[in-house]
Protein backbone atom coordinates (compact mmCIF):
# COMPACT_ATOMS: atom_id res chain seq x y z
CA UNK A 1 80.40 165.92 103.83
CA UNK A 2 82.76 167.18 101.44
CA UNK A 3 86.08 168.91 103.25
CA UNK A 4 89.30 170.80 101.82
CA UNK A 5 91.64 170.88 103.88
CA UNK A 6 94.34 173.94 103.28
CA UNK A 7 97.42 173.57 105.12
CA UNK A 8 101.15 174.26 104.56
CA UNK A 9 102.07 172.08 107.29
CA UNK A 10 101.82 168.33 105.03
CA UNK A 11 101.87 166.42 108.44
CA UNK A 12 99.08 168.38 110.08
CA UNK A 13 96.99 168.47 106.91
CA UNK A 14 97.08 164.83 106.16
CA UNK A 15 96.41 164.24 109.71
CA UNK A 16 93.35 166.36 109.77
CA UNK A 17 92.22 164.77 106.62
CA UNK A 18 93.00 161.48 107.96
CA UNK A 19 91.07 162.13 110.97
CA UNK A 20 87.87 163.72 109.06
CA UNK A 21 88.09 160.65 106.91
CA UNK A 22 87.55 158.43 109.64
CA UNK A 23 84.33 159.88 110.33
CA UNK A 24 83.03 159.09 106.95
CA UNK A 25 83.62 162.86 104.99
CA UNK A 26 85.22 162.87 101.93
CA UNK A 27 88.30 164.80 102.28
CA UNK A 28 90.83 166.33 100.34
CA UNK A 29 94.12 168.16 101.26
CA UNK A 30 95.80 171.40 99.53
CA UNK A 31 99.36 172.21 100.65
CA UNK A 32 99.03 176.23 99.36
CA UNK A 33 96.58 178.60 98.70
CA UNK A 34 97.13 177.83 94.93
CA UNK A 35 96.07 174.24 95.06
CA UNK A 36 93.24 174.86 97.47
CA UNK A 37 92.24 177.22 94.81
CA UNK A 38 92.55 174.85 91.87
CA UNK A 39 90.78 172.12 93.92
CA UNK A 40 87.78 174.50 94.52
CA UNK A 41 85.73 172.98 91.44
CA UNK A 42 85.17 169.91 94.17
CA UNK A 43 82.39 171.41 95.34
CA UNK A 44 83.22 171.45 98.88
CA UNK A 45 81.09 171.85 102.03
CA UNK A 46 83.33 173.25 104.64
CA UNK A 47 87.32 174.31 103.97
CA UNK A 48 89.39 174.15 106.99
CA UNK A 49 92.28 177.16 106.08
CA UNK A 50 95.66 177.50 107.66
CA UNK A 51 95.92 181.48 108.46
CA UNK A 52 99.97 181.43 107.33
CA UNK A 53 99.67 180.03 104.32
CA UNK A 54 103.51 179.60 102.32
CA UNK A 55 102.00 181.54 99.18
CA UNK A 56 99.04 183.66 100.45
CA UNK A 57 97.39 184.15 103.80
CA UNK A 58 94.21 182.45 104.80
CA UNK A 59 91.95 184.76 104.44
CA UNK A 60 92.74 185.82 100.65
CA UNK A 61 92.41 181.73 100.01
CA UNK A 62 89.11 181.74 101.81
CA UNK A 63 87.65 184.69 99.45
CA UNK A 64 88.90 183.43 97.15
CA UNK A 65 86.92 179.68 98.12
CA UNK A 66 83.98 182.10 98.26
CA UNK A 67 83.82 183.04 94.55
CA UNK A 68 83.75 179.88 93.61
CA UNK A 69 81.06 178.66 95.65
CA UNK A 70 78.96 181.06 98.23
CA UNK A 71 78.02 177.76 100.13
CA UNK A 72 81.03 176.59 101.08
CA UNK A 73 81.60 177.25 105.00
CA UNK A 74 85.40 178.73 105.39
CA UNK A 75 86.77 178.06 108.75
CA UNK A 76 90.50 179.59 109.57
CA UNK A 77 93.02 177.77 111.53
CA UNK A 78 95.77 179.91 113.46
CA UNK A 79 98.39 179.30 116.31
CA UNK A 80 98.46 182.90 116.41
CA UNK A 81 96.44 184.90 118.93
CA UNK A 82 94.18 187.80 116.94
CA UNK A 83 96.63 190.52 118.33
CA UNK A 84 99.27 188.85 116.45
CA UNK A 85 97.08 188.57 113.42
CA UNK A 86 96.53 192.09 113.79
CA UNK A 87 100.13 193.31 114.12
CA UNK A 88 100.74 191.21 110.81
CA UNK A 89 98.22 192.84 108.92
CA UNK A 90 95.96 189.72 108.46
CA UNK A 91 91.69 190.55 109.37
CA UNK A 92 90.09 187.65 110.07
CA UNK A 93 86.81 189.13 111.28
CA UNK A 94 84.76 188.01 108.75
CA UNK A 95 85.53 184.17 108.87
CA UNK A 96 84.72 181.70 112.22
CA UNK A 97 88.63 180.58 113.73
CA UNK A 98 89.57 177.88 115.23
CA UNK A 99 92.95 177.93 117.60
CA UNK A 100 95.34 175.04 116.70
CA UNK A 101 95.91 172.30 117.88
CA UNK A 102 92.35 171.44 116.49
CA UNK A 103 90.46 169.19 118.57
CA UNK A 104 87.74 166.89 117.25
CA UNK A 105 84.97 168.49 119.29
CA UNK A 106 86.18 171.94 118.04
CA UNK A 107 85.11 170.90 114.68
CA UNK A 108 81.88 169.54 115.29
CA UNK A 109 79.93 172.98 115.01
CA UNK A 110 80.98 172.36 111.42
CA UNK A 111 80.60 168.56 110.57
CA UNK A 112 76.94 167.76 109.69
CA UNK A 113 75.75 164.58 109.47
């Protein structure tokens, strides 16, 4: 499988990548919504999206993912609980979430074989 991984935090994103590459996917990192963007001709099958991103939220780089390619499954990644995603104006409804820290058997809905 093909995976983006969008994250502002470097350490968490290589480490996510890291672990995804471990399991055999082929897995790139983006640091900001722009580069996830720009690296969105990879032709990815999943992107794993920090919510806070530095330049843009999640959710605007996930839409964003979308145009590019309708298959590509967007998953969002938060510390924050949805009430606090409310209160900072960010809807998330549309998109699946997954609460950091991100375990390896939270991601497995996602991962096919």
């Amino acid at each position: 499988m093909r995976i983006l991984v969008v994250d502002d935090n470097v350490d968490f994103a290589d480490g996510m990548a890291e672990m995804l590459n471990l399991f055999g996917h082929d897995t790139h990192t983006a640091y900001t919504c722009g580069e996830g963007i720009a690296a969105a001709t990879g032709n990815f099958d999943l992107a794993l999206i920090d919510v806070g991103l530095g330049d843009r939220n999640g959710t605007e780089c996930a839409l964003a993912l979308k145009k590019f390619s309708e298959a590509v499954v967007c998953v969002l990644m938060t510390g924050y609980s949805a009430d606090a995603l409310e209160q900072k104006g960010i809807s998330v409804d549309e998109f699946e979430i997954l609460h950091k820290p991100v375990k390896p058997e939270d991601l497995a809905p996602y991962l096919k074989d």
